[in-house]
N, C-alpha and C. Protein backbone atom coordinates (compact mmCIF):
# COMPACT_ATOMS: atom_id res chain seq x y z
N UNK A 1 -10.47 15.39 26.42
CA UNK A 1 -10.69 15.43 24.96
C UNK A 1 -11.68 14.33 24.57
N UNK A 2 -12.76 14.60 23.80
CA UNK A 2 -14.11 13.52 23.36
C UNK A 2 -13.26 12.53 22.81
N UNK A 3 -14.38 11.60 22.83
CA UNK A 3 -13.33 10.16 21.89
C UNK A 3 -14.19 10.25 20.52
N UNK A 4 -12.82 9.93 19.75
CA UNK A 4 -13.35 10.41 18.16
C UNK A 4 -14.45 9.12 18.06
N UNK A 5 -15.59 9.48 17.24
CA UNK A 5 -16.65 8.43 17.03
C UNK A 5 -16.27 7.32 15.90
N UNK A 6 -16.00 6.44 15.63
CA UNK A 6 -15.75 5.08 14.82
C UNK A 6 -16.67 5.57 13.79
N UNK A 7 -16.21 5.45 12.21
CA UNK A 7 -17.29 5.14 11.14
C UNK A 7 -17.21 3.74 11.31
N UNK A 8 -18.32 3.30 10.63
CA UNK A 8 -19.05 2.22 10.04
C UNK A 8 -18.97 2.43 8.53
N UNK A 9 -18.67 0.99 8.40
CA UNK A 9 -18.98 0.76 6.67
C UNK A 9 -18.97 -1.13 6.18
N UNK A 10 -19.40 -0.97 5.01
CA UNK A 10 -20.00 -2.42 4.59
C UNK A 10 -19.01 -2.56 2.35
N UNK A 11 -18.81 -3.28 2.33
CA UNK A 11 -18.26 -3.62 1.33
C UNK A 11 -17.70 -4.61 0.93
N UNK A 12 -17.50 -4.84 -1.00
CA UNK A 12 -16.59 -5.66 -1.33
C UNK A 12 -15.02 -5.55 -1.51
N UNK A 13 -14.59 -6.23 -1.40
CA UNK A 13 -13.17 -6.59 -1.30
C UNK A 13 -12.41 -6.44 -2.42
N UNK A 14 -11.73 -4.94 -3.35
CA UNK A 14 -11.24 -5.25 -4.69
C UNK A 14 -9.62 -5.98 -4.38
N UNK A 15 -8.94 -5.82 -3.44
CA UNK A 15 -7.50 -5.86 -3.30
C UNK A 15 -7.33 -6.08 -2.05
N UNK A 16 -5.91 -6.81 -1.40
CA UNK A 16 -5.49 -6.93 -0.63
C UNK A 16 -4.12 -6.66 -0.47
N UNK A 17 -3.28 -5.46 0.19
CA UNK A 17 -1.94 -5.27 -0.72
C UNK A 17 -1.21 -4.71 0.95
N UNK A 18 -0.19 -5.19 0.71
CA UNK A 18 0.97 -4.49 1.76
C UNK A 18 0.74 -2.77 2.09
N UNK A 19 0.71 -2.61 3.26
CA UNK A 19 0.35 -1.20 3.84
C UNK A 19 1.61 -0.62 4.17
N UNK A 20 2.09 0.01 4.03
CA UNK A 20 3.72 0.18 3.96
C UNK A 20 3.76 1.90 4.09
N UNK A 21 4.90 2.21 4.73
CA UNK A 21 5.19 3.56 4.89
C UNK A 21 6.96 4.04 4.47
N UNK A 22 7.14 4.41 3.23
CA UNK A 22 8.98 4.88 2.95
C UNK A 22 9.28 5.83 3.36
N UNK A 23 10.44 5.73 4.08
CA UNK A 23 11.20 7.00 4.39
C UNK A 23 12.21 7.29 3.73
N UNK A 24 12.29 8.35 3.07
CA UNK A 24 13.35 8.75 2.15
C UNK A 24 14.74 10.11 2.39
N UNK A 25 15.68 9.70 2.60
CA UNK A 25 16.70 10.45 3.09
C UNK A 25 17.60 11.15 2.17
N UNK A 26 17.74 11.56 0.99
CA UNK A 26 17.77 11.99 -0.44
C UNK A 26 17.96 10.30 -1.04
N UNK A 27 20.13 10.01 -0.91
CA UNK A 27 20.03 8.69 -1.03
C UNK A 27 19.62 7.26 -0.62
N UNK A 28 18.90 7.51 0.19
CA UNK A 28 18.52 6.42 1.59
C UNK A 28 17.56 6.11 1.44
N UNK A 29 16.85 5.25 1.64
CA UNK A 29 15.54 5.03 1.95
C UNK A 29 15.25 3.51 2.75
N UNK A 30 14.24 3.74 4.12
CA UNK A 30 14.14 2.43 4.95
C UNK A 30 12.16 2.52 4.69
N UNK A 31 11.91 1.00 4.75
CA UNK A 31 10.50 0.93 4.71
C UNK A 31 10.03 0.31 6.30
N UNK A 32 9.13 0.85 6.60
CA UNK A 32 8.08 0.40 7.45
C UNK A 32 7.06 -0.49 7.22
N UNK A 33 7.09 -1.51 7.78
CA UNK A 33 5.59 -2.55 6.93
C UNK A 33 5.04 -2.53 8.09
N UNK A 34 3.62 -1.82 8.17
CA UNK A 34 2.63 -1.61 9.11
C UNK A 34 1.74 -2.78 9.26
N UNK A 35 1.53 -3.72 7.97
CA UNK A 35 0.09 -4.27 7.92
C UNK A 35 -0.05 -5.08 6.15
N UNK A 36 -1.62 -4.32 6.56
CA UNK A 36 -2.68 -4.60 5.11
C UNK A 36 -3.40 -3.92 4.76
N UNK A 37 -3.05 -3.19 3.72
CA UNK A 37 -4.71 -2.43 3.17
C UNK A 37 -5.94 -3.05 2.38
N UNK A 38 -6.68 -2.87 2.84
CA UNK A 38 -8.06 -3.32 2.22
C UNK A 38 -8.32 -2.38 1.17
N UNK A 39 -8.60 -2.86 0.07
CA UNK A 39 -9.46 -1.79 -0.67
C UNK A 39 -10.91 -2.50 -1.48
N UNK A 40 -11.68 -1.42 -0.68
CA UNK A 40 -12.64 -1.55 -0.22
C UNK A 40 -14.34 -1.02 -1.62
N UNK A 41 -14.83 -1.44 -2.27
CA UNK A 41 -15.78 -0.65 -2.69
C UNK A 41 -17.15 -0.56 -1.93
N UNK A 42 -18.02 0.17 -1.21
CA UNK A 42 -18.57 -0.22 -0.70
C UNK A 42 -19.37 1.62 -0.23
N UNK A 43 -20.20 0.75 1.23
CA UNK A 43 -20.56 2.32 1.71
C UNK A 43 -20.06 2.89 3.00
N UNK A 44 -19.75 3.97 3.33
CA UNK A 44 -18.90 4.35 4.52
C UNK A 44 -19.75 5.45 4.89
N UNK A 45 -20.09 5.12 6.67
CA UNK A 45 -21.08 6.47 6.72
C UNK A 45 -22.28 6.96 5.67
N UNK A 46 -22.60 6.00 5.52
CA UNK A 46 -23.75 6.35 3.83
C UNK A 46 -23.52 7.12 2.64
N UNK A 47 -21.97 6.81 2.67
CA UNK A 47 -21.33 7.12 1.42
C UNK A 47 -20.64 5.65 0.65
N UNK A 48 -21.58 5.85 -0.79
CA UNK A 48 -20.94 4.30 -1.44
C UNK A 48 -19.57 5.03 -2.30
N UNK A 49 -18.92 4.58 -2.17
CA UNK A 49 -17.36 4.90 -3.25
C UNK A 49 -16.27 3.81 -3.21
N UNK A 50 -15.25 3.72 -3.42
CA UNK A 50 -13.97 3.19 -3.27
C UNK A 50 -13.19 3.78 -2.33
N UNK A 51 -12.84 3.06 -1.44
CA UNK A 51 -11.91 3.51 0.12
C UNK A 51 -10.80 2.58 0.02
N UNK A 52 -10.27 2.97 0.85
CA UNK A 52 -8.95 1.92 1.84
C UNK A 52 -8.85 2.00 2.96
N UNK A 53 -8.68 0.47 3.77
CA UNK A 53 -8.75 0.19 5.35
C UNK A 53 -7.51 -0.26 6.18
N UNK A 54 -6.75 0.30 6.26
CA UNK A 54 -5.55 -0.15 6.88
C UNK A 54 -6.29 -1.01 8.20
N UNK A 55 -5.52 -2.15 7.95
CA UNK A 55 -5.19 -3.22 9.40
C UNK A 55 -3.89 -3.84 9.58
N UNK A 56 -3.98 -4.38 10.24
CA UNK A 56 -2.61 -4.96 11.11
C UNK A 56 -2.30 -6.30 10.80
N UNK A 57 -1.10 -6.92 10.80
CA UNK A 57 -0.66 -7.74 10.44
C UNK A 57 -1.34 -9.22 10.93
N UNK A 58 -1.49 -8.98 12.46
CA UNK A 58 -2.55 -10.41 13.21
C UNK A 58 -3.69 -10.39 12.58
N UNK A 59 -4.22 -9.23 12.40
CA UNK A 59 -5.68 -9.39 12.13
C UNK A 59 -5.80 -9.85 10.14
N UNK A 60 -5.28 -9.67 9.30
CA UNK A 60 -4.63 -10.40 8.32
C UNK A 60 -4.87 -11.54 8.33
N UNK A 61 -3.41 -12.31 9.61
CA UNK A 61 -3.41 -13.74 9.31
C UNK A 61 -4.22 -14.07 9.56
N UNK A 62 -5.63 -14.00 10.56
CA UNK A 62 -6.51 -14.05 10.98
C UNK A 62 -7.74 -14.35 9.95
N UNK A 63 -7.82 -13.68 9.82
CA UNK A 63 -9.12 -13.33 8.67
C UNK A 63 -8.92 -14.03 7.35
N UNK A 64 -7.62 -13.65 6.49
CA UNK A 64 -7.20 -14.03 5.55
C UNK A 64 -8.14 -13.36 4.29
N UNK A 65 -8.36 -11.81 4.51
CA UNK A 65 -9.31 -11.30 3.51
C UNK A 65 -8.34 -11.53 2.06
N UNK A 66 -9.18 -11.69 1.28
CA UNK A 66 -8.85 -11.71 -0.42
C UNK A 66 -10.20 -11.15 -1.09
N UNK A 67 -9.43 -10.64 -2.49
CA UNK A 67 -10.47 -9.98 -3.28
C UNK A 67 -11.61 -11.09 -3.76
N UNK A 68 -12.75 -10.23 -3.30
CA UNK A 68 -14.59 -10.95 -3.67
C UNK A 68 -15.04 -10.78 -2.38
N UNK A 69 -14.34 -10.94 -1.28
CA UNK A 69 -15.10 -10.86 0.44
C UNK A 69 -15.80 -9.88 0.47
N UNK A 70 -17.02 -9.86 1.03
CA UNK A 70 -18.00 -9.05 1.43
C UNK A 70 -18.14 -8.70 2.81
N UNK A 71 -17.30 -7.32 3.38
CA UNK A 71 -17.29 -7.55 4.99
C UNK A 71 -17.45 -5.83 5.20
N UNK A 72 -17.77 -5.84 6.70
CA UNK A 72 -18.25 -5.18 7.90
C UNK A 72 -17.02 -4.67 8.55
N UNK A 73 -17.45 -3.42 9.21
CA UNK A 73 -16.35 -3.70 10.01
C UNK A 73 -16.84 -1.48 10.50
N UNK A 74 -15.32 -1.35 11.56
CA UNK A 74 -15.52 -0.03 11.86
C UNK A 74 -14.00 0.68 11.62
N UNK A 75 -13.95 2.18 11.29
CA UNK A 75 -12.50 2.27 11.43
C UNK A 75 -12.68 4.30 11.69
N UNK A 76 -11.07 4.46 11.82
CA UNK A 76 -11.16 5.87 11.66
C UNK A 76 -10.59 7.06 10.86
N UNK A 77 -10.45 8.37 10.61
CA UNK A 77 -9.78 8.84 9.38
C UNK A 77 -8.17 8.51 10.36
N UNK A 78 -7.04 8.48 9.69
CA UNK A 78 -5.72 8.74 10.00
C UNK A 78 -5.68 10.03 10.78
N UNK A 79 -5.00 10.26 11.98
CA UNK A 79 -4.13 11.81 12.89
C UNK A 79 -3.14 12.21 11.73
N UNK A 80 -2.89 11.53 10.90
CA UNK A 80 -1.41 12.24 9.52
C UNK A 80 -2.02 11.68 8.80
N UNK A 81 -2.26 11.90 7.90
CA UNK A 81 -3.08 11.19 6.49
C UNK A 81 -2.25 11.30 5.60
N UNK A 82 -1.05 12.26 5.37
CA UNK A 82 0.06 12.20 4.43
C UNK A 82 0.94 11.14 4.97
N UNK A 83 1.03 10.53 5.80
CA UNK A 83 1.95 9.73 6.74
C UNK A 83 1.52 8.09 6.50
N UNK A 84 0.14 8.21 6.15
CA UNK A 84 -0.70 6.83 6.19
C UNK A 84 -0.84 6.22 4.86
N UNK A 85 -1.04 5.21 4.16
CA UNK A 85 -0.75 4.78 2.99
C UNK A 85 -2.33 4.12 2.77
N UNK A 86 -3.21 4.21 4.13
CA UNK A 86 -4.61 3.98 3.80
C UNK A 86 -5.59 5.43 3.77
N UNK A 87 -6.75 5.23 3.71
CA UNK A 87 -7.50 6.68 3.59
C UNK A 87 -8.28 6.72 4.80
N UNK A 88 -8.15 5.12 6.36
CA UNK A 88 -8.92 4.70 7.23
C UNK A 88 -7.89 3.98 8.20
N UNK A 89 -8.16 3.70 9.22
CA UNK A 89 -6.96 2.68 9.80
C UNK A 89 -7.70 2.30 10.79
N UNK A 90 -7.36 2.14 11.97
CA UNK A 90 -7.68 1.90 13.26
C UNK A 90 -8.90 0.53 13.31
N UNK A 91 -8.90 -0.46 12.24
CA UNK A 91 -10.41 -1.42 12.07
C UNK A 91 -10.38 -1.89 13.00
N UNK A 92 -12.12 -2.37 13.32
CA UNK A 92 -12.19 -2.93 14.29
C UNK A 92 -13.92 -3.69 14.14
N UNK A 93 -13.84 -4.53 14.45
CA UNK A 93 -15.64 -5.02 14.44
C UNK A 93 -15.38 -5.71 13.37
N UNK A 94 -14.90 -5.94 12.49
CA UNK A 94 -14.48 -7.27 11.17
C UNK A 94 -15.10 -8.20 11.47
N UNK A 95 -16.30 -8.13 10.70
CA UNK A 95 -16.64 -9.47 10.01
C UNK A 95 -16.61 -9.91 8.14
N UNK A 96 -16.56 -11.31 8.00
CA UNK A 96 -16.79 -11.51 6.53
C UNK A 96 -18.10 -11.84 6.73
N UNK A 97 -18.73 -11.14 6.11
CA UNK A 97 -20.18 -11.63 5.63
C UNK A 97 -20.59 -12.60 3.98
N UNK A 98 -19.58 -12.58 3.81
CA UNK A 98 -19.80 -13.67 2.34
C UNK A 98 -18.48 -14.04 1.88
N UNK A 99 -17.57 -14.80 1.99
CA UNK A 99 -16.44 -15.59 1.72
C UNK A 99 -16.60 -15.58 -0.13
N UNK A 100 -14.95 -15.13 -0.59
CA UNK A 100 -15.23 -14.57 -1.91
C UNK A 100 -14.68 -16.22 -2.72
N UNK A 101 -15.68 -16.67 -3.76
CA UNK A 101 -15.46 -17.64 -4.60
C UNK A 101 -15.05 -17.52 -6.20
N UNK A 102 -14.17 -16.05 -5.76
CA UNK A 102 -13.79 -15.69 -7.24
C UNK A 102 -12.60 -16.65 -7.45
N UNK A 103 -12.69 -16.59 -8.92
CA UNK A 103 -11.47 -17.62 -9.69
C UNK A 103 -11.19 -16.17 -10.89
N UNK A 104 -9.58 -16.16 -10.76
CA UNK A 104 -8.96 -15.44 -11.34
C UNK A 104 -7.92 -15.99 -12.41
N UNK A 105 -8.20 -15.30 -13.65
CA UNK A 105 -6.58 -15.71 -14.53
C UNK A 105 -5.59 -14.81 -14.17
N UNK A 106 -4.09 -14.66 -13.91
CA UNK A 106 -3.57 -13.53 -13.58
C UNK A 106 -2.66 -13.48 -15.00
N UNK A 107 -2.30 -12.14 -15.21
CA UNK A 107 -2.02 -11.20 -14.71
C UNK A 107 -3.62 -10.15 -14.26
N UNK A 108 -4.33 -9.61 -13.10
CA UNK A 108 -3.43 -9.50 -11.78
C UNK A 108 -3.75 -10.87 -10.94
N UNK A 109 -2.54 -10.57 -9.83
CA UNK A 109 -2.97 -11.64 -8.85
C UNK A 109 -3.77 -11.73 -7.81
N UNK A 110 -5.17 -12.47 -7.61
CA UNK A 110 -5.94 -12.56 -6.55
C UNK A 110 -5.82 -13.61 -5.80
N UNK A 111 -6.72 -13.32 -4.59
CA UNK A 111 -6.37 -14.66 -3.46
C UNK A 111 -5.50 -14.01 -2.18
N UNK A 112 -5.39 -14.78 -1.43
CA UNK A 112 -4.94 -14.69 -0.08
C UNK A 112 -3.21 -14.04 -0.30
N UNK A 113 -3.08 -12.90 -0.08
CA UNK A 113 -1.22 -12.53 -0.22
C UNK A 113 -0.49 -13.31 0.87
N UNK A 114 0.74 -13.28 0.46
CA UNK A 114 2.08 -13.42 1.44
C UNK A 114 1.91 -12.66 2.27
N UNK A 115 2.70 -13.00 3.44
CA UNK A 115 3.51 -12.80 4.72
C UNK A 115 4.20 -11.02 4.72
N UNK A 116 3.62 -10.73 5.46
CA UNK A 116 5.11 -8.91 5.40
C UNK A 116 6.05 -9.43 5.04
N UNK A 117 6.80 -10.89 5.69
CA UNK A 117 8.15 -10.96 5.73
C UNK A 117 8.34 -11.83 4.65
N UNK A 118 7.62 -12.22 3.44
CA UNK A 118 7.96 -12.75 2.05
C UNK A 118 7.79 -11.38 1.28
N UNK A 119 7.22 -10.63 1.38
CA UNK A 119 7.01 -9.53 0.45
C UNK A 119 8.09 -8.33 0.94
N UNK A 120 8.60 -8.10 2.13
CA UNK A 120 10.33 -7.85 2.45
C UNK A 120 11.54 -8.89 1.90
N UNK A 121 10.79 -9.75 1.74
CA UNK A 121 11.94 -10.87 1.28
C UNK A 121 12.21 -10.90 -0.57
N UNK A 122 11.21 -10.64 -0.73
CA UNK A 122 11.06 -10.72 -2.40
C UNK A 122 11.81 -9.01 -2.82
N UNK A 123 11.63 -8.06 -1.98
CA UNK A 123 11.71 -7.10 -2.96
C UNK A 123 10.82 -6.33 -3.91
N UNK A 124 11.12 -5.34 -4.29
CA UNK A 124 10.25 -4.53 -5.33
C UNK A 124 10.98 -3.41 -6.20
N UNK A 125 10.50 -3.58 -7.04
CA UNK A 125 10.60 -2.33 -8.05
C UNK A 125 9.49 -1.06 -8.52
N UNK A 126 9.88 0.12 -8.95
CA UNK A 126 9.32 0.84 -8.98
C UNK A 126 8.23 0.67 -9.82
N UNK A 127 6.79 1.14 -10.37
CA UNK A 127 5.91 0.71 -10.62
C UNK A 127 5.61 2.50 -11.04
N UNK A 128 5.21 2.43 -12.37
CA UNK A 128 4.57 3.68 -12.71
C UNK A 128 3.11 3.61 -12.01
N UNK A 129 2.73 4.83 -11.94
CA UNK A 129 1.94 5.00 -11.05
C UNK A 129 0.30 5.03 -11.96
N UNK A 130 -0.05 5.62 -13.30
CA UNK A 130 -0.59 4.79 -13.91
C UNK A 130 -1.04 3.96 -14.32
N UNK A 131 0.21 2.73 -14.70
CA UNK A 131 0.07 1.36 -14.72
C UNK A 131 -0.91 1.13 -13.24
N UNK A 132 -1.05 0.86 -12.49
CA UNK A 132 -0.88 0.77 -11.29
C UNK A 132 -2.61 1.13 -11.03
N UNK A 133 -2.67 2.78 -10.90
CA UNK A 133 -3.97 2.85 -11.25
C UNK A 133 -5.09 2.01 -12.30
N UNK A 134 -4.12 1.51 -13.74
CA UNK A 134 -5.25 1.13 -14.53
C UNK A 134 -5.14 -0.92 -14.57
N UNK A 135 -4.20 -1.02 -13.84
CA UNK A 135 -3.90 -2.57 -14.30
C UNK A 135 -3.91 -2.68 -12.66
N UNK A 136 -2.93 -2.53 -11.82
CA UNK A 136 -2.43 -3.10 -10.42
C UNK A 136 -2.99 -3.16 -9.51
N UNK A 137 -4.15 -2.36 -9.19
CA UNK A 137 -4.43 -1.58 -7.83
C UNK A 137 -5.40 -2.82 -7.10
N UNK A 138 -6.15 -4.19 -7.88
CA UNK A 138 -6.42 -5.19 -7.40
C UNK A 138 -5.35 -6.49 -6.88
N UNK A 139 -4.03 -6.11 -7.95
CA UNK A 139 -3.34 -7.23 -7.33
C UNK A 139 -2.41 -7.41 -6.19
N UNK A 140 -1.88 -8.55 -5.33
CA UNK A 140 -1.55 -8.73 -4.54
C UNK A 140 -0.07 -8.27 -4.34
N UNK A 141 0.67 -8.55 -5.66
CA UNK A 141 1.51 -7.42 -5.55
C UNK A 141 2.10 -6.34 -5.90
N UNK A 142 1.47 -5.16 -6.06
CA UNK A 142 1.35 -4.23 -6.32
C UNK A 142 1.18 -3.27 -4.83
N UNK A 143 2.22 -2.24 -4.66
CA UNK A 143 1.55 -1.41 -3.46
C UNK A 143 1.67 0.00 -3.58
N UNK A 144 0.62 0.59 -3.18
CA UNK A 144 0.41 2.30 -2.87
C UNK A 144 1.13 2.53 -1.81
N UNK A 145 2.80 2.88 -1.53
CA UNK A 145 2.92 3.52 -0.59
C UNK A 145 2.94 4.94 0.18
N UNK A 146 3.02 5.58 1.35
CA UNK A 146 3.10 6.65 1.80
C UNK A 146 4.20 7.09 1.63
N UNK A 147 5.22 8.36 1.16
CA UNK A 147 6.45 8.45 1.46
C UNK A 147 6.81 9.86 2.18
N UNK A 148 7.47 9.83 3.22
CA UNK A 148 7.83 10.93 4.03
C UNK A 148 9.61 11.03 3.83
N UNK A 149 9.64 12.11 3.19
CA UNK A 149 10.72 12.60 2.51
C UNK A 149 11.21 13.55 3.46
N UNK A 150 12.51 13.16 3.84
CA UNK A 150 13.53 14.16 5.08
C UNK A 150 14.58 15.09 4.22
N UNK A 151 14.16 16.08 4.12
CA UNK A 151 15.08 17.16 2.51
C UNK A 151 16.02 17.24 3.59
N UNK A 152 16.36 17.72 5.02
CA UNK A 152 17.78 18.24 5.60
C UNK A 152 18.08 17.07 6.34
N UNK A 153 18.86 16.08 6.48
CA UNK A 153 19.15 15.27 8.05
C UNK A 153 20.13 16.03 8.34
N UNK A 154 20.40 16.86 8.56
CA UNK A 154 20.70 17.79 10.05
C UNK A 154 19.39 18.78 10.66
N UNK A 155 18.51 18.45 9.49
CA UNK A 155 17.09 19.01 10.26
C UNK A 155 15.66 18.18 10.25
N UNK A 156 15.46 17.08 10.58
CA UNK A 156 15.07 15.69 9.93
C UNK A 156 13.31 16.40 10.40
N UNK A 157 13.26 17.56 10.98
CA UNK A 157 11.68 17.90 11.40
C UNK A 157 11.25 18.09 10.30
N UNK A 158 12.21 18.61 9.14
CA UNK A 158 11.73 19.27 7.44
C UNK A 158 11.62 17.86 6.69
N UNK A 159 10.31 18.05 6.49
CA UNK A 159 9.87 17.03 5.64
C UNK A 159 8.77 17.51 4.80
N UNK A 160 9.11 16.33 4.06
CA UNK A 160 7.76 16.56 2.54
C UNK A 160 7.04 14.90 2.66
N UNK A 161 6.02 14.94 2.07
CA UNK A 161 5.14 13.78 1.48
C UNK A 161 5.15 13.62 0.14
N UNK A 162 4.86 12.54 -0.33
CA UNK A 162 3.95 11.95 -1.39
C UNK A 162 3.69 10.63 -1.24
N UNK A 163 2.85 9.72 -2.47
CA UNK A 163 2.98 8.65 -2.84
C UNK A 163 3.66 8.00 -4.13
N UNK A 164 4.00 6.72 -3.61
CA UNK A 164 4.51 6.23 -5.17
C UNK A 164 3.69 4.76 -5.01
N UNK A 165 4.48 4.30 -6.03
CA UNK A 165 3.62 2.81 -6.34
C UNK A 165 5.11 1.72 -6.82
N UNK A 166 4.63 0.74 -6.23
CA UNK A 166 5.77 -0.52 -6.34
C UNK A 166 4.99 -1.91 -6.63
N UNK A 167 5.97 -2.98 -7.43
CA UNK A 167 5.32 -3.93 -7.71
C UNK A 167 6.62 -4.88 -6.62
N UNK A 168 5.72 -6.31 -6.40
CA UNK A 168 6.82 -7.36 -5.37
C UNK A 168 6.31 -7.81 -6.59
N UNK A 169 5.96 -8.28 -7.61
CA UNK A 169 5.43 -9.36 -8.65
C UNK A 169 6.56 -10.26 -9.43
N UNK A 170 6.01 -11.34 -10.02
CA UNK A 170 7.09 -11.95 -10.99
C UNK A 170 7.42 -10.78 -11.84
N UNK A 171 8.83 -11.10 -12.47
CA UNK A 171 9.31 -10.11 -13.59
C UNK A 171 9.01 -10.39 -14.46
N UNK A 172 7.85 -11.41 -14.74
CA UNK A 172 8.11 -11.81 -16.74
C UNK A 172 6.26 -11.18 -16.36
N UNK A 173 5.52 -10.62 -15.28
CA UNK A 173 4.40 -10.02 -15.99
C UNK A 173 4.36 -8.91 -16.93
N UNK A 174 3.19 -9.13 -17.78
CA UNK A 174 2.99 -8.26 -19.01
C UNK A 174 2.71 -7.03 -18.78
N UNK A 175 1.82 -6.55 -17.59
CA UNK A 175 1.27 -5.68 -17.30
C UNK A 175 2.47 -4.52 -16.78
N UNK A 176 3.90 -4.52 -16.59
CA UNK A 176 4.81 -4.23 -15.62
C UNK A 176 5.31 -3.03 -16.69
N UNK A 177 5.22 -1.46 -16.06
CA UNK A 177 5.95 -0.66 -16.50
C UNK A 177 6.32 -0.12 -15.28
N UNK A 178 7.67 0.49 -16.06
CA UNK A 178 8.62 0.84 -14.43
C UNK A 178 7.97 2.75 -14.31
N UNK A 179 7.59 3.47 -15.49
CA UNK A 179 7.74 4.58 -15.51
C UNK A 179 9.21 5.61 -14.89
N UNK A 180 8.58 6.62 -14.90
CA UNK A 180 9.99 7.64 -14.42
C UNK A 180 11.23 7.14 -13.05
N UNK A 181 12.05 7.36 -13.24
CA UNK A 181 13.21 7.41 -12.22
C UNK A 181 12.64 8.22 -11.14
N UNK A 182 12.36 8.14 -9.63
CA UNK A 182 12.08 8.80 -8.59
C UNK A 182 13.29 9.90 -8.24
N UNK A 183 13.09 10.88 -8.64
CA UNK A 183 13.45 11.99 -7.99
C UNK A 183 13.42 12.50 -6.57
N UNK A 184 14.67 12.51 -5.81
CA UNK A 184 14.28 12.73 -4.18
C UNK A 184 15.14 14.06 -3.67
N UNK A 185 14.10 15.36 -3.43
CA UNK A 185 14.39 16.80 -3.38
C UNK A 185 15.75 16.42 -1.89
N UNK A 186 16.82 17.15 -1.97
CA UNK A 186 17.67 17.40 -0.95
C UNK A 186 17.67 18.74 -0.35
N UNK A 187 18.71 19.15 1.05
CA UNK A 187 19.12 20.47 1.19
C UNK A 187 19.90 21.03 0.14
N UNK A 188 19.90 22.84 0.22
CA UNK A 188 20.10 23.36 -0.67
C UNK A 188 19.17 23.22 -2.27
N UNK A 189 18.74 22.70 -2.31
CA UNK A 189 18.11 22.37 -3.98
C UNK A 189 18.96 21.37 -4.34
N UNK A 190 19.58 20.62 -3.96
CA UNK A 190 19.96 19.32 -4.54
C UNK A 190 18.76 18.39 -4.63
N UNK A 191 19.36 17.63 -5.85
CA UNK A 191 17.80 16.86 -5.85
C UNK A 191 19.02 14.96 -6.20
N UNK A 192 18.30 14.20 -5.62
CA UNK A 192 18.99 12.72 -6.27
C UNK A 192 17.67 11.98 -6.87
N UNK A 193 18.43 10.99 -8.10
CA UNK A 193 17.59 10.72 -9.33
C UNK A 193 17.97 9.02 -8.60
N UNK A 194 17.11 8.23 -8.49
CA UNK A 194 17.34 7.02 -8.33
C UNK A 194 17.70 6.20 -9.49
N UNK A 195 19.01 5.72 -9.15
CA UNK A 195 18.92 4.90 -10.72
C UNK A 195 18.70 3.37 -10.87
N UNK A 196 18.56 3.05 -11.93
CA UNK A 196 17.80 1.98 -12.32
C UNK A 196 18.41 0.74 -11.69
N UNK A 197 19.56 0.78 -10.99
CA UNK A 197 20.52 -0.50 -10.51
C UNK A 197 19.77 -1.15 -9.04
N UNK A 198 19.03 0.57 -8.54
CA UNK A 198 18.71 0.22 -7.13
C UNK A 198 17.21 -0.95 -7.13
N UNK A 199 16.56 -0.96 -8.07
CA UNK A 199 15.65 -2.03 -8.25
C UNK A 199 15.98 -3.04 -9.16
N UNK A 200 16.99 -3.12 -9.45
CA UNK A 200 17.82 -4.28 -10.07
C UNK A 200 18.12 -5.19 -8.49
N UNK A 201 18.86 -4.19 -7.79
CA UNK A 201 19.68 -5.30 -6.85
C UNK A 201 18.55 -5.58 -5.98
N UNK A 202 17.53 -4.84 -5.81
CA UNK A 202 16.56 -5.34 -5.06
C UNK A 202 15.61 -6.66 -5.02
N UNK A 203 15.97 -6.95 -6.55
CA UNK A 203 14.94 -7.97 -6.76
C UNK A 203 16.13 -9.18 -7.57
N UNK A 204 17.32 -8.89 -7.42
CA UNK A 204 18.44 -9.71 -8.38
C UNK A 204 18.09 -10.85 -7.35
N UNK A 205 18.02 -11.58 -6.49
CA UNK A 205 17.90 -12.83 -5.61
C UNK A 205 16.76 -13.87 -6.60
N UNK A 206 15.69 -13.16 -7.22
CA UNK A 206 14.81 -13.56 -7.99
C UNK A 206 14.28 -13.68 -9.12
């Protein structure tokens, strides 16, 4: 089998946000923290638009990208793209070509994020997905996740996708709407409504 060819691409740095994958079991749900997504404005393959670059947690501490960086690099589309919470993954060839000297007022938050394991530690709440699009999608904590939804566990191959959106942020920001209760389809047509306690206790430590 050929080896898939690497894009190339060049861009600035809008966000730096937890790359994360939920699995949802009607009442259940466990997260996966893969990494970091980059989001990226820039050109890919000689296409200029807005992307996202999934990387890995070493290469993160490493680098320490934050929004304003101007960098390089190579990556590839996702094998599951409903599965992936970036629109690219696999980076490789990273360089910063211009170290970002932005100064930010927040609300949102820029600069270098936390640790996977402070942003597992902090918690999150649900995040309308709106908000998110028009206020969040630069700050640090704010995340686009992937969610792979298991409707039978006695048949866990049946699955569905989507995305949602979550904030790890302080609670007294202004910008913070929770929007709708997540609805999670079951067997038979049962459906469970998440209620509002489960991002209460998630973030009650703080």
């Amino acid at each position: 089998m050929p080896k898939t060819k690497k894009l190339s691409w060049e861009g600035r740095v809008i966000s730096v946000q937890p790359r994360i994958r939920l699995t949802r079991s009607f009442d259940e749900r466990y997260h996966n923290y893969l990494g970091f997504i980059l989001r990226i404005y820039g050109k890919i393959e000689n296409e200029t638009k807005e992307f996202t670059i999934g990387i890995g947690k070493a290469t993160q501490a490493k680098k320490e990208f934050q929004a304003g960086d101007i960098i390089t690099g190579e990556c590839l589309p996702p094998s599951n793209p409903e599965a992936e919470p970036a629109d690219y993954y696999k980076a490789s060839k990273l360089k910063i070509l211009e170290k970002s000297s932005e100064l930010n007022t927040p609300p949102p938050w820029h600069g270098i994020p936390p640790t996977l394991e402070e942003y597992r530690a902090r918690g999150h709440r649900r995040l309308a997905k709106i908000t998110y699009k028009s206020k969040c999608s630069s700050c640090i904590w704010g995340a686009w996740m992937a969610v792979e939804m298991i409707i039978d566990h006695w048949n866990p191959g049946k699955v569905k996708y989507r995305t949602e959106t979550f904030c790890y942020g302080p609670k007294s920001c202004d910008y913070y709407k929770a929007g709708p209760n997540r609805k999670v389809p079951g067997r038979k047509g049962m459906v469970y409504e998440e209620p509002d306690w489960v991002d209460e206790e998630e973030t009650s430590h703080r």
